[in-house]
Structures are given as C-alpha cells and as structure tokens.
N, C-alpha and C. Protein backbone atom coordinates (compact mmCIF):
# COMPACT_ATOMS: atom_id res chain seq x y z
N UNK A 1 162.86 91.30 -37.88
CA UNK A 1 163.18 90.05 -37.23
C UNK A 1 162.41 89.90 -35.91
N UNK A 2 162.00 90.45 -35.02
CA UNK A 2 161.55 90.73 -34.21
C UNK A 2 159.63 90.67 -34.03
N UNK A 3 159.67 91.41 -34.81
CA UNK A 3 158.58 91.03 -35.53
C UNK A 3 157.73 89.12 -35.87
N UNK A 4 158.62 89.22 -36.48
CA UNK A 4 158.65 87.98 -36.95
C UNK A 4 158.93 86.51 -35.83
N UNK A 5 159.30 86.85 -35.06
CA UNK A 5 159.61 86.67 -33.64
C UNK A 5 158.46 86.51 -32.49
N UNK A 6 157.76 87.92 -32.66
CA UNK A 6 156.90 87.51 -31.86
C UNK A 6 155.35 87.20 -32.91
N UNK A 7 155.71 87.55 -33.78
CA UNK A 7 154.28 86.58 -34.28
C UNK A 7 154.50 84.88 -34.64
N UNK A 8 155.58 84.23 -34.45
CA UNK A 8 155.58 82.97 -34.06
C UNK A 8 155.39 82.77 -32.51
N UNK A 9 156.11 83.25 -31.80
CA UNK A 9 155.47 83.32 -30.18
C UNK A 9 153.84 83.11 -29.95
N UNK A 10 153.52 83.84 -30.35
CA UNK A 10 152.16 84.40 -30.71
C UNK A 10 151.05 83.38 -30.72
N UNK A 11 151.46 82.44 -32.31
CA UNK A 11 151.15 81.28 -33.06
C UNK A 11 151.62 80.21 -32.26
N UNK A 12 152.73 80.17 -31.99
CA UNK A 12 152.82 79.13 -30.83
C UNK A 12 152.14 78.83 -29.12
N UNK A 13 151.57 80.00 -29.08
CA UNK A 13 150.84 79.89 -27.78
C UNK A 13 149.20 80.12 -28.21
N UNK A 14 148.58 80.46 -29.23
CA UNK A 14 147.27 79.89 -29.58
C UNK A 14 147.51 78.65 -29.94
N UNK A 15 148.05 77.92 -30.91
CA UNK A 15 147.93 76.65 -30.70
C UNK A 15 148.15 75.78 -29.86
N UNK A 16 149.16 76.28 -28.68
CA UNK A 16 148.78 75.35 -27.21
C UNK A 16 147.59 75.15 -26.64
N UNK A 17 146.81 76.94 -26.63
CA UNK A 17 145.71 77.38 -26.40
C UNK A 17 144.49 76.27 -26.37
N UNK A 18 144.66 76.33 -27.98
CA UNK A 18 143.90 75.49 -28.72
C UNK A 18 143.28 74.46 -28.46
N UNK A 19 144.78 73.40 -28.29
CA UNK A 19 145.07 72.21 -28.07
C UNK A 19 144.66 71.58 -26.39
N UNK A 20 145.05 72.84 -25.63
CA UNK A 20 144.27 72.59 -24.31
C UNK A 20 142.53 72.86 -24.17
N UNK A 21 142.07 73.47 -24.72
CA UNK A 21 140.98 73.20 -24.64
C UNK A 21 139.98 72.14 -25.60
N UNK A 22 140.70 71.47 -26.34
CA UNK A 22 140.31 70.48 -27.10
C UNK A 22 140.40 69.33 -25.61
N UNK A 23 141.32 69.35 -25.58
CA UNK A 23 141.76 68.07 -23.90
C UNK A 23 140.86 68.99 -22.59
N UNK A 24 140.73 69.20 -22.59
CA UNK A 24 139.62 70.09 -21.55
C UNK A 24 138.33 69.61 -21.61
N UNK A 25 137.76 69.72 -22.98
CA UNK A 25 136.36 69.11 -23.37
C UNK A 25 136.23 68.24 -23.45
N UNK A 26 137.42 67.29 -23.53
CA UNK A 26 137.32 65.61 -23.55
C UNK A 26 138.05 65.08 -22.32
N UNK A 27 138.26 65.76 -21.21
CA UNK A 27 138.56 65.38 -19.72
C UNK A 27 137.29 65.61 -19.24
N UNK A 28 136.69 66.58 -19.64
CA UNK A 28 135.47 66.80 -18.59
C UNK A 28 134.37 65.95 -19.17
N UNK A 29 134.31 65.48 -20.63
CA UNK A 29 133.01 64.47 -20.79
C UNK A 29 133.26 63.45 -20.26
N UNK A 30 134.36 62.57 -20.65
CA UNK A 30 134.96 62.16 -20.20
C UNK A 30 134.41 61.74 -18.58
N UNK A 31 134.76 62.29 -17.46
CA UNK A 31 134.37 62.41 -16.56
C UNK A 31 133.01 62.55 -15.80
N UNK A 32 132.21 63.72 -17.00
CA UNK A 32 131.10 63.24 -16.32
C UNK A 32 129.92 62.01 -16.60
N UNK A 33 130.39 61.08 -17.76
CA UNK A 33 129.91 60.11 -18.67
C UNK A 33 130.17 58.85 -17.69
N UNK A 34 131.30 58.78 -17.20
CA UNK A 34 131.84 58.30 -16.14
C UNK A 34 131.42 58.11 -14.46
N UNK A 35 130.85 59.20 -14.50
CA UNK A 35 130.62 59.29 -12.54
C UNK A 35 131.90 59.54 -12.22
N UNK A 36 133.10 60.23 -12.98
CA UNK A 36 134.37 60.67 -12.09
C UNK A 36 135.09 59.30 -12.32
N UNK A 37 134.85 57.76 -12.57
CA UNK A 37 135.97 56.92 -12.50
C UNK A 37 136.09 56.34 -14.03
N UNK A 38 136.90 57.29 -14.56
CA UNK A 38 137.04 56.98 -15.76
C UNK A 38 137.82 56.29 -16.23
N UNK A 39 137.57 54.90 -16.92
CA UNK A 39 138.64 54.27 -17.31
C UNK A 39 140.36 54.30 -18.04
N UNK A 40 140.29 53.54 -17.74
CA UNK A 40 141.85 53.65 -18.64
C UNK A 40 141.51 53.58 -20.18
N UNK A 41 142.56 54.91 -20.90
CA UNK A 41 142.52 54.25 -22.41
C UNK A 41 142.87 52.91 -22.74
N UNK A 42 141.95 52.64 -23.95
CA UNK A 42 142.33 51.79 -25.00
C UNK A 42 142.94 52.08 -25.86
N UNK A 43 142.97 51.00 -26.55
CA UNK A 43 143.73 51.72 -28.21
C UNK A 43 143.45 50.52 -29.10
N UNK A 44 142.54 50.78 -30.41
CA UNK A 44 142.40 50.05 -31.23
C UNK A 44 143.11 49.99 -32.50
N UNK A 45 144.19 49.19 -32.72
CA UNK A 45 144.36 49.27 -34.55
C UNK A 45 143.85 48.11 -35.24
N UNK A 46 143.32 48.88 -36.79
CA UNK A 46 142.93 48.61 -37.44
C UNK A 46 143.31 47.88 -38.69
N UNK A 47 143.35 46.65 -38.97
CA UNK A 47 144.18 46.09 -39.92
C UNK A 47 143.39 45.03 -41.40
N UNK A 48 143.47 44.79 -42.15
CA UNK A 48 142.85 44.16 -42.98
C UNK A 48 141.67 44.54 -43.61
N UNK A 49 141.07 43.66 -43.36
CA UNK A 49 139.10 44.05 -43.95
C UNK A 49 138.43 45.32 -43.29
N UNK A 50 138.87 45.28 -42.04
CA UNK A 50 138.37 46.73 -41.29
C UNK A 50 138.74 48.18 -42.14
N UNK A 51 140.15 48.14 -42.94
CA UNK A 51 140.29 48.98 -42.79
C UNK A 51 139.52 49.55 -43.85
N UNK A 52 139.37 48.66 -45.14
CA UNK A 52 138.08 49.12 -46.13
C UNK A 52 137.44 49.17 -45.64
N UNK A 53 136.23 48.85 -44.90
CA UNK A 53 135.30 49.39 -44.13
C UNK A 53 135.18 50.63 -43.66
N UNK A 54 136.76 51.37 -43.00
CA UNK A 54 136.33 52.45 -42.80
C UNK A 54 136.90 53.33 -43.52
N UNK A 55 137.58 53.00 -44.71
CA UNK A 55 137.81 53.82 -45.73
C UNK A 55 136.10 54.13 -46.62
N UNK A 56 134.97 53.09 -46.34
CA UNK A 56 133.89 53.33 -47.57
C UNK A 56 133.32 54.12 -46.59
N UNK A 57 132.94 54.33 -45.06
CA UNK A 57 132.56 55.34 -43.64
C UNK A 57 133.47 56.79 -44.37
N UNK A 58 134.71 56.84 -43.78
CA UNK A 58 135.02 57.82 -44.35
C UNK A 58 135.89 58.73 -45.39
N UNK A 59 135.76 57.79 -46.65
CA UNK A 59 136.34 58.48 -47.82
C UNK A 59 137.63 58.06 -48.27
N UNK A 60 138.25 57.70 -49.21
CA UNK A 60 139.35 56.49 -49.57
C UNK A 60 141.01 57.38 -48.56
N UNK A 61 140.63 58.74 -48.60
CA UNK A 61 141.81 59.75 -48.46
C UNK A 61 141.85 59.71 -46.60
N UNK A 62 140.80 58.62 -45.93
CA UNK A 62 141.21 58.43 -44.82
C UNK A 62 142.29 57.89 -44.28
N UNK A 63 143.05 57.49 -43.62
CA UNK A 63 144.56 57.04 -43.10
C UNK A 63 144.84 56.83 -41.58
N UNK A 64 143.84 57.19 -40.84
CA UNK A 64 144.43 57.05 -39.23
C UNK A 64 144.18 55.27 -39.02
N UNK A 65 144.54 54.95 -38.75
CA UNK A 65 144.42 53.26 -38.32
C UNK A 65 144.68 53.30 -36.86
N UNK A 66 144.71 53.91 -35.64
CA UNK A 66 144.86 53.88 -34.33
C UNK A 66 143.53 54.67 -33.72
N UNK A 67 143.05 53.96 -32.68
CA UNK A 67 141.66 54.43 -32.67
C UNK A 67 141.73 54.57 -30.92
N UNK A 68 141.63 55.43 -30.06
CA UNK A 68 141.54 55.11 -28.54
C UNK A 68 140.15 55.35 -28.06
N UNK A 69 139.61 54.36 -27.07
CA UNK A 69 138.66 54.03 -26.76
C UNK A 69 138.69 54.30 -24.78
N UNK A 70 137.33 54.51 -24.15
CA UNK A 70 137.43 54.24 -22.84
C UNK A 70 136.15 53.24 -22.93
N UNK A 71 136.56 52.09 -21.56
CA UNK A 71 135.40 51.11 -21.63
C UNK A 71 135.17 50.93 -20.14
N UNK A 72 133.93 50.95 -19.89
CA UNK A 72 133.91 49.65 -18.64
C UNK A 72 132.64 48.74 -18.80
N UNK A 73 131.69 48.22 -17.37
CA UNK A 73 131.42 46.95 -17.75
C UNK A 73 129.80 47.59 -18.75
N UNK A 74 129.87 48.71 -18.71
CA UNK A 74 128.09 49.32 -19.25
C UNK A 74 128.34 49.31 -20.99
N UNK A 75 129.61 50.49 -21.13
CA UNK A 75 129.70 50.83 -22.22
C UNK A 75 131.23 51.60 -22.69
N UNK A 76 130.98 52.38 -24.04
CA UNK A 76 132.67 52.75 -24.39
C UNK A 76 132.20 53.83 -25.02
N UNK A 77 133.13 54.72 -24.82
CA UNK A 77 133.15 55.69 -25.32
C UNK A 77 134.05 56.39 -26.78
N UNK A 78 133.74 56.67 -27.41
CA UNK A 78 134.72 57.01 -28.72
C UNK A 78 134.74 58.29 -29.07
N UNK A 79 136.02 59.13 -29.38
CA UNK A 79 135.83 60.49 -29.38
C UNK A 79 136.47 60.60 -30.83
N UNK A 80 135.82 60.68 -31.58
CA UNK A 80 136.83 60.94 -33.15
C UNK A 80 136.83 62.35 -33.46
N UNK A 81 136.81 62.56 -34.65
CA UNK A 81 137.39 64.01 -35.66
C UNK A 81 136.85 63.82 -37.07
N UNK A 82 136.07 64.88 -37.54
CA UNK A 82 135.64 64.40 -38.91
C UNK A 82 135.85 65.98 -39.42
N UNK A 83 136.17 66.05 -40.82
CA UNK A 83 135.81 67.41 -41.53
C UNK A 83 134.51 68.00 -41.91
N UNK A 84 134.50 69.09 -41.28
CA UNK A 84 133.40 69.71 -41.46
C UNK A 84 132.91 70.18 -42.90
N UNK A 85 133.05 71.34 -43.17
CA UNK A 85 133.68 71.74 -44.22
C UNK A 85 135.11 72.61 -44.46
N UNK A 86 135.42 73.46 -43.28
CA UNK A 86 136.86 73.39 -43.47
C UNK A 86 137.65 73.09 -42.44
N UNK A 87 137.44 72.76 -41.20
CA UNK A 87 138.06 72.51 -39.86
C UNK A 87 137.26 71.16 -39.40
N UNK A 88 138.08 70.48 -37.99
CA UNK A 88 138.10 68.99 -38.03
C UNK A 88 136.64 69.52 -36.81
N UNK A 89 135.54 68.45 -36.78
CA UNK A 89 134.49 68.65 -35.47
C UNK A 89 135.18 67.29 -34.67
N UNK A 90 135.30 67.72 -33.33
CA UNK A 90 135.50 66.59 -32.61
C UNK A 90 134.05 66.64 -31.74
N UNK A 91 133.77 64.62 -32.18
CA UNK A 91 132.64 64.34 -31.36
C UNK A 91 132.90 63.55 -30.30
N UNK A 92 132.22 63.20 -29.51
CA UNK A 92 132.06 61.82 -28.89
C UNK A 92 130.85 60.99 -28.70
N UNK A 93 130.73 59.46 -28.81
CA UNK A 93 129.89 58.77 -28.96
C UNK A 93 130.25 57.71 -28.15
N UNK A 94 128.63 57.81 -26.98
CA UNK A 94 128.51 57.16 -25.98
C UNK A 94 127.97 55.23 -26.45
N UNK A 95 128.35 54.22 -26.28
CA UNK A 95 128.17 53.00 -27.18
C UNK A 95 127.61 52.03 -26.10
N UNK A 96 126.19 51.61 -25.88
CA UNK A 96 126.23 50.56 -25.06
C UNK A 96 125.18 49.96 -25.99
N UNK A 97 125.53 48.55 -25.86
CA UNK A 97 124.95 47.35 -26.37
C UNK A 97 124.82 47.21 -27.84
N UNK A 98 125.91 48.00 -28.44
CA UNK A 98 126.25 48.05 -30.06
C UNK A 98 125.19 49.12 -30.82
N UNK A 99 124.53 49.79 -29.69
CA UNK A 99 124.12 51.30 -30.56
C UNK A 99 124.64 52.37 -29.86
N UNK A 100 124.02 53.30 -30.13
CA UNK A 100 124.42 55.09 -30.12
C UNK A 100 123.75 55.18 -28.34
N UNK A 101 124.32 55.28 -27.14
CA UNK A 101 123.48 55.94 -26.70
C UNK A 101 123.23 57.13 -26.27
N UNK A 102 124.16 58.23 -26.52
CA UNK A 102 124.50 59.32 -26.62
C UNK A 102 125.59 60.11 -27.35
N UNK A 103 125.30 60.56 -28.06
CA UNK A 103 126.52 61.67 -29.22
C UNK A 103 126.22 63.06 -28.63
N UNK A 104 127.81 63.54 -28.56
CA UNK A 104 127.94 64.60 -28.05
C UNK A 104 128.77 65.41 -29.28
N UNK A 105 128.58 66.75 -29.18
CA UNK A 105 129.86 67.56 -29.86
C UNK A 105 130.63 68.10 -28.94
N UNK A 106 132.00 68.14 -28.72
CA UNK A 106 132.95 68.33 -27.91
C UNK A 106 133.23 69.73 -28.56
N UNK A 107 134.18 69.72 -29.79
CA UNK A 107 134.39 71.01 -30.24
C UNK A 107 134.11 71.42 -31.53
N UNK A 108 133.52 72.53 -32.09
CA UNK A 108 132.85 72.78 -32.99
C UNK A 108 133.72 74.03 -33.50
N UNK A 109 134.33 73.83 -34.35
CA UNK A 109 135.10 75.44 -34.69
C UNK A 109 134.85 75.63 -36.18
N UNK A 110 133.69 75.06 -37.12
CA UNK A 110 133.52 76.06 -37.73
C UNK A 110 132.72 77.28 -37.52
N UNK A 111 132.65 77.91 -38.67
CA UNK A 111 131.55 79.73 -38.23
C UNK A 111 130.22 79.20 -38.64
N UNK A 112 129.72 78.45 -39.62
CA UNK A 112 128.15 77.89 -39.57
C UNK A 112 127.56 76.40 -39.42
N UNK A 113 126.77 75.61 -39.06
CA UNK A 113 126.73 74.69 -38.83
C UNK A 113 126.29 74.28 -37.65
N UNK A 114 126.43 75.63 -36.63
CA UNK A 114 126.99 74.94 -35.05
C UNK A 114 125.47 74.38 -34.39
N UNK A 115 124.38 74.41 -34.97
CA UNK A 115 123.38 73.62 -34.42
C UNK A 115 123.35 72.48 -34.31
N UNK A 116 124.33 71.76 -35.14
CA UNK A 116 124.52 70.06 -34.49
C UNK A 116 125.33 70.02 -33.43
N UNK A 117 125.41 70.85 -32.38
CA UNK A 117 125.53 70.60 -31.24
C UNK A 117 124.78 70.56 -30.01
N UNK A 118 123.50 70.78 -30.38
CA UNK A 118 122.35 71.36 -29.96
C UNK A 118 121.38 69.57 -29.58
N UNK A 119 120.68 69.56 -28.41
CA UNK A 119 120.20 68.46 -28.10
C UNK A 119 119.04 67.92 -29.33
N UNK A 120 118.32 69.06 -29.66
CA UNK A 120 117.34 68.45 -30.93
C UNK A 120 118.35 67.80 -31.93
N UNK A 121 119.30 68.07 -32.14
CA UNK A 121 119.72 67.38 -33.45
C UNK A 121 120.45 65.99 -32.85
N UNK A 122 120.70 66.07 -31.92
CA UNK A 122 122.00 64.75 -31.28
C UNK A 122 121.80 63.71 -31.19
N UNK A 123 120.29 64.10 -30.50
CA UNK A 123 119.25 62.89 -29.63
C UNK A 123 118.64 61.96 -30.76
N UNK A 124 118.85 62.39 -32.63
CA UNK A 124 118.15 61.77 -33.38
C UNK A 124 119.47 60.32 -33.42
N UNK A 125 120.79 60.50 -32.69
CA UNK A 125 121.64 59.33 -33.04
C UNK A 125 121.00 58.37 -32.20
N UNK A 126 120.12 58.17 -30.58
CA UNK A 126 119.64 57.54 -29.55
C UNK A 126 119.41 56.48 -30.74
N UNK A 127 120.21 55.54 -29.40
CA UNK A 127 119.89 54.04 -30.11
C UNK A 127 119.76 53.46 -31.62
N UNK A 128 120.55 54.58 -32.16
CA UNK A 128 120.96 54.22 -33.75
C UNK A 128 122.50 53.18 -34.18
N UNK A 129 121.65 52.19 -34.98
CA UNK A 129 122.88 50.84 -35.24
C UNK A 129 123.46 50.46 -36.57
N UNK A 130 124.21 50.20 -36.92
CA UNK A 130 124.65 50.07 -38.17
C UNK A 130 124.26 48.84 -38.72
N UNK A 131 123.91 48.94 -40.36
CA UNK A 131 123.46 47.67 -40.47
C UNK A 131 124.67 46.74 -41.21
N UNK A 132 124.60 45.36 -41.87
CA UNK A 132 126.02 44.98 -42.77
C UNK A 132 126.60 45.89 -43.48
N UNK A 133 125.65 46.68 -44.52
CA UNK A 133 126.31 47.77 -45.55
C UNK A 133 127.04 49.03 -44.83
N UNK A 134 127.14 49.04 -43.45
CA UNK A 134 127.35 50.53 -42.71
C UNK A 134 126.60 51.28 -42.81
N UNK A 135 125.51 51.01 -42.80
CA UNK A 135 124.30 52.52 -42.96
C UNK A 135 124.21 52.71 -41.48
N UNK A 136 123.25 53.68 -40.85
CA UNK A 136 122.29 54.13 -39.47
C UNK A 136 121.16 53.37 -40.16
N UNK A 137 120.39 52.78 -39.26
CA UNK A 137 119.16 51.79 -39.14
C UNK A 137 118.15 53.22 -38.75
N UNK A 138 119.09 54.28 -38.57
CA UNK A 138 117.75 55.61 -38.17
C UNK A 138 118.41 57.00 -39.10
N UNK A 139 116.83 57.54 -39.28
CA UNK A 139 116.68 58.60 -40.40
C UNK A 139 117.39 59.73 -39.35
N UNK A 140 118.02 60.34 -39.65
CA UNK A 140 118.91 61.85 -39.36
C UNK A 140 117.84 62.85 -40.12
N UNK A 141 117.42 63.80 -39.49
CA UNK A 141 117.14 64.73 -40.11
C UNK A 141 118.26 65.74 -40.63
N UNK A 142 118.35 66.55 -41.66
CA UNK A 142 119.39 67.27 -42.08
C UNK A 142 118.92 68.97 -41.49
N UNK A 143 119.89 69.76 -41.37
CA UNK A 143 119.93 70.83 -40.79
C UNK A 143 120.14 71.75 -42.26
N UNK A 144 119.43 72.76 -42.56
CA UNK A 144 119.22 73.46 -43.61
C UNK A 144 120.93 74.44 -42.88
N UNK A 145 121.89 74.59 -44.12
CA UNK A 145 123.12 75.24 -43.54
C UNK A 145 123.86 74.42 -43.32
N UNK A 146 123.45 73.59 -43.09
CA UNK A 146 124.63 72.59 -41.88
C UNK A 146 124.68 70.89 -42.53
N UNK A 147 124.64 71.23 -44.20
CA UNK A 147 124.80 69.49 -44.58
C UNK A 147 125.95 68.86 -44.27
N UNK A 148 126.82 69.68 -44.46
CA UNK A 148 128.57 69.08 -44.31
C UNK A 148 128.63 68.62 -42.94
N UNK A 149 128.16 69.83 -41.86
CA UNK A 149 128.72 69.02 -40.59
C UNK A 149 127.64 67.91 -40.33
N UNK A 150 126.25 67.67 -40.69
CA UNK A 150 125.77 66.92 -40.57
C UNK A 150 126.09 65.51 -40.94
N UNK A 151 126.71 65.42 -42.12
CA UNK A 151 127.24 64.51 -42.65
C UNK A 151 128.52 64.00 -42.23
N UNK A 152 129.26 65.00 -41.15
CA UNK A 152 130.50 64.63 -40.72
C UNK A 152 129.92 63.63 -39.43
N UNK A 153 129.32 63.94 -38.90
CA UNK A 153 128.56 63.59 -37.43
C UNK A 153 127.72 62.20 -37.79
N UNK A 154 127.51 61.93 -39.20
CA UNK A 154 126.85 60.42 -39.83
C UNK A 154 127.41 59.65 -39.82
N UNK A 155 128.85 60.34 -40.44
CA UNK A 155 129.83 59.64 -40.38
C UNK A 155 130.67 59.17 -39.32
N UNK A 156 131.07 59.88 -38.34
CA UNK A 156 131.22 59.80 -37.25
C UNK A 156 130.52 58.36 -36.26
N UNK A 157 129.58 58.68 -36.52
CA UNK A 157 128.43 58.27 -35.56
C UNK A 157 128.49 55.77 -36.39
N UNK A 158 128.80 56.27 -37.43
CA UNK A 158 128.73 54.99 -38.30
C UNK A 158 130.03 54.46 -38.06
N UNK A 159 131.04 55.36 -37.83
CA UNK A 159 132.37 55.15 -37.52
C UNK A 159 132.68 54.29 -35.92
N UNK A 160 132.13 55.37 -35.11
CA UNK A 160 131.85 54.72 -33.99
C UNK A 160 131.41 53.39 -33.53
N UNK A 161 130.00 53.09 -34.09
CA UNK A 161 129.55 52.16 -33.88
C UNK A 161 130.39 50.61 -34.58
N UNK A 162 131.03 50.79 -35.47
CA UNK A 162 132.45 49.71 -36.68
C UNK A 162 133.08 49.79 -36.15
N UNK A 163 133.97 50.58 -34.99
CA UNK A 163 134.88 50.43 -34.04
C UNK A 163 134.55 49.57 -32.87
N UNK A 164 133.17 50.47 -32.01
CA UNK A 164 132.98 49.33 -31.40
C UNK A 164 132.48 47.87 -31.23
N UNK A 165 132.22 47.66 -32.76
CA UNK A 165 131.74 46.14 -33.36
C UNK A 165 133.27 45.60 -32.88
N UNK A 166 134.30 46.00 -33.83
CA UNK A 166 135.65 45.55 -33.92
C UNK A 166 135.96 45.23 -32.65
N UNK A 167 136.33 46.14 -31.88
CA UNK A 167 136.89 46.20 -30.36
C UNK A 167 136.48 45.18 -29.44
N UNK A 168 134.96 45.09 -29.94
CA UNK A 168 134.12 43.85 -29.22
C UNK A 168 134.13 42.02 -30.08
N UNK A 169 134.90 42.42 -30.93
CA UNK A 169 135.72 41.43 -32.02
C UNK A 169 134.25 40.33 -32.56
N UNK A 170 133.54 41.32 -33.45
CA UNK A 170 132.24 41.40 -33.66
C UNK A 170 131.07 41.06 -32.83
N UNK A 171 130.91 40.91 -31.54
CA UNK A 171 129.75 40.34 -31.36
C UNK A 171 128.66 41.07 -31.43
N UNK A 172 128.87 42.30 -31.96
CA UNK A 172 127.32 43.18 -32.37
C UNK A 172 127.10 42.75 -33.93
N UNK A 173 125.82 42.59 -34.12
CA UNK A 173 125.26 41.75 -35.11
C UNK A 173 124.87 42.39 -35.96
C-alpha cells in the first residue's frame, strides 16, 4: 500500500512537473515575441463551416473547438498541439498580415524527430499562406526521420493561419 502510495505521489508531481514547464515555454515566448507587453488572451470558438475546415487540416477524430490567441496592433500569436507520432508537439506561430512570420517549437517530447526545432527547418514556414483548398502556398522540405512531426508542424502551421483568417472574420484572402 505504501508503495503504491508513493508511486502515485511520484506520478503526481512529474506531471505538475511537466505541465509547468510546458507554461514556462509559452510565458517566456510569449514574452519575448512581445517586448515584455504581452497581450491579453483571446479565445476563439469555432462553429459551423469552420469547423470542417479544420477537421480536413487536422483529421475527422479532431474535437477541440476553443482556440486562445494573443493579439496586438502588428500581429497574433497561436500556440497549438499536434501529434507527433506518439506524444502531442506544442508549437507556436507568429501571424502578421495573414502569413507565417515566425514558427517556433515550444516543446518537443518525442525521442526522434527533434530537428524540426532547429532554425533550418522553421524558417521554411517565413511568410507561408494558405490558399482556398488549405494548402501552404510554400514547399516544406521533409526531414528524413522526422515525416510525422513534420507533418504535424504542416499542419499546425495551416491550422494557424484558418484561425487567424477566422479571428480576423476573413479578411485574409
């Protein structure tokens, strides 16, 4: 019993662990994306036609419909979660004038893959826009090892940019 006891203890304080440094990496981009005056959240839900849209982005077995956003008068920021291949990558994607202008990886916890966090691979989202069908208007190179998270980060990145169309209650074209 005891036992058993402290290996829930245990489990309960890595996943605080966890969980604080997930909010750690997204206070401090956060902040420095910002100059320190970082806006207030948003919060976007998603209702109707949108939400097929981002069910065909990411996969029919998607379900979150609440989306939080930071904005001011330049640009917005979006920090989502996509599956890698077995754990969630949290990114963030910097949005001014309805493209990409910076994608970041915040936290990366699978064991292979982890070069899409790396500036050669990131910098290929710069100024990438979605077109009507939801595609990137720009070629991604793929990372030999790393298709899944690459593909999570496409997705991501396509996700982003359909949010902030929405949010901006389409005026990106």
């Amino acid at each position: 019993m005891i036992k058993l006891l402290k290996i829930l203890i245990f489990t309960y304080l890595l996943i605080g662990h966890a969980h604080t440094k997930q909010s750690e990496a997204e206070t401090s981009f956060l902040s420095e994306t910002f100059n320190g005056d970082v806006p207030k959240k948003q919060r976007l839900i998603v209702k109707g036609e949108a939400k097929d849209q981002i069910k065909s982005i990411m996969g029919n077995k998607y379900k979150k419909r609440l989306f939080s956003y930071w904005q001011n008068d330049t640009q917005q920021v979006w920090i989502l979660n996509s599956i890698g291949k077995y754990k969630p990558i949290t990114a963030a994607f910097s949005i001014q004038n309805c493209s990409v202008k910076s994608a970041h990886v915040l936290v990366y916890r699978e064991q292979h893959g982890y070069e899409i966090k790396y500036p050669f691979f990131l910098t290929q989202f710069t100024d990438a826009r979605i077109d009507s069908a939801l595609k990137l208007d720009t070629k991604i190179d793929n990372i030999s090892a790393a298709t899944l998270s690459v593909n999570s980060m496409k997705r991501m990145a396509k996700m982003a940019l359909l949010l902030s169309k929405l949010s901006n209650e389409n005026s990106c074209t």
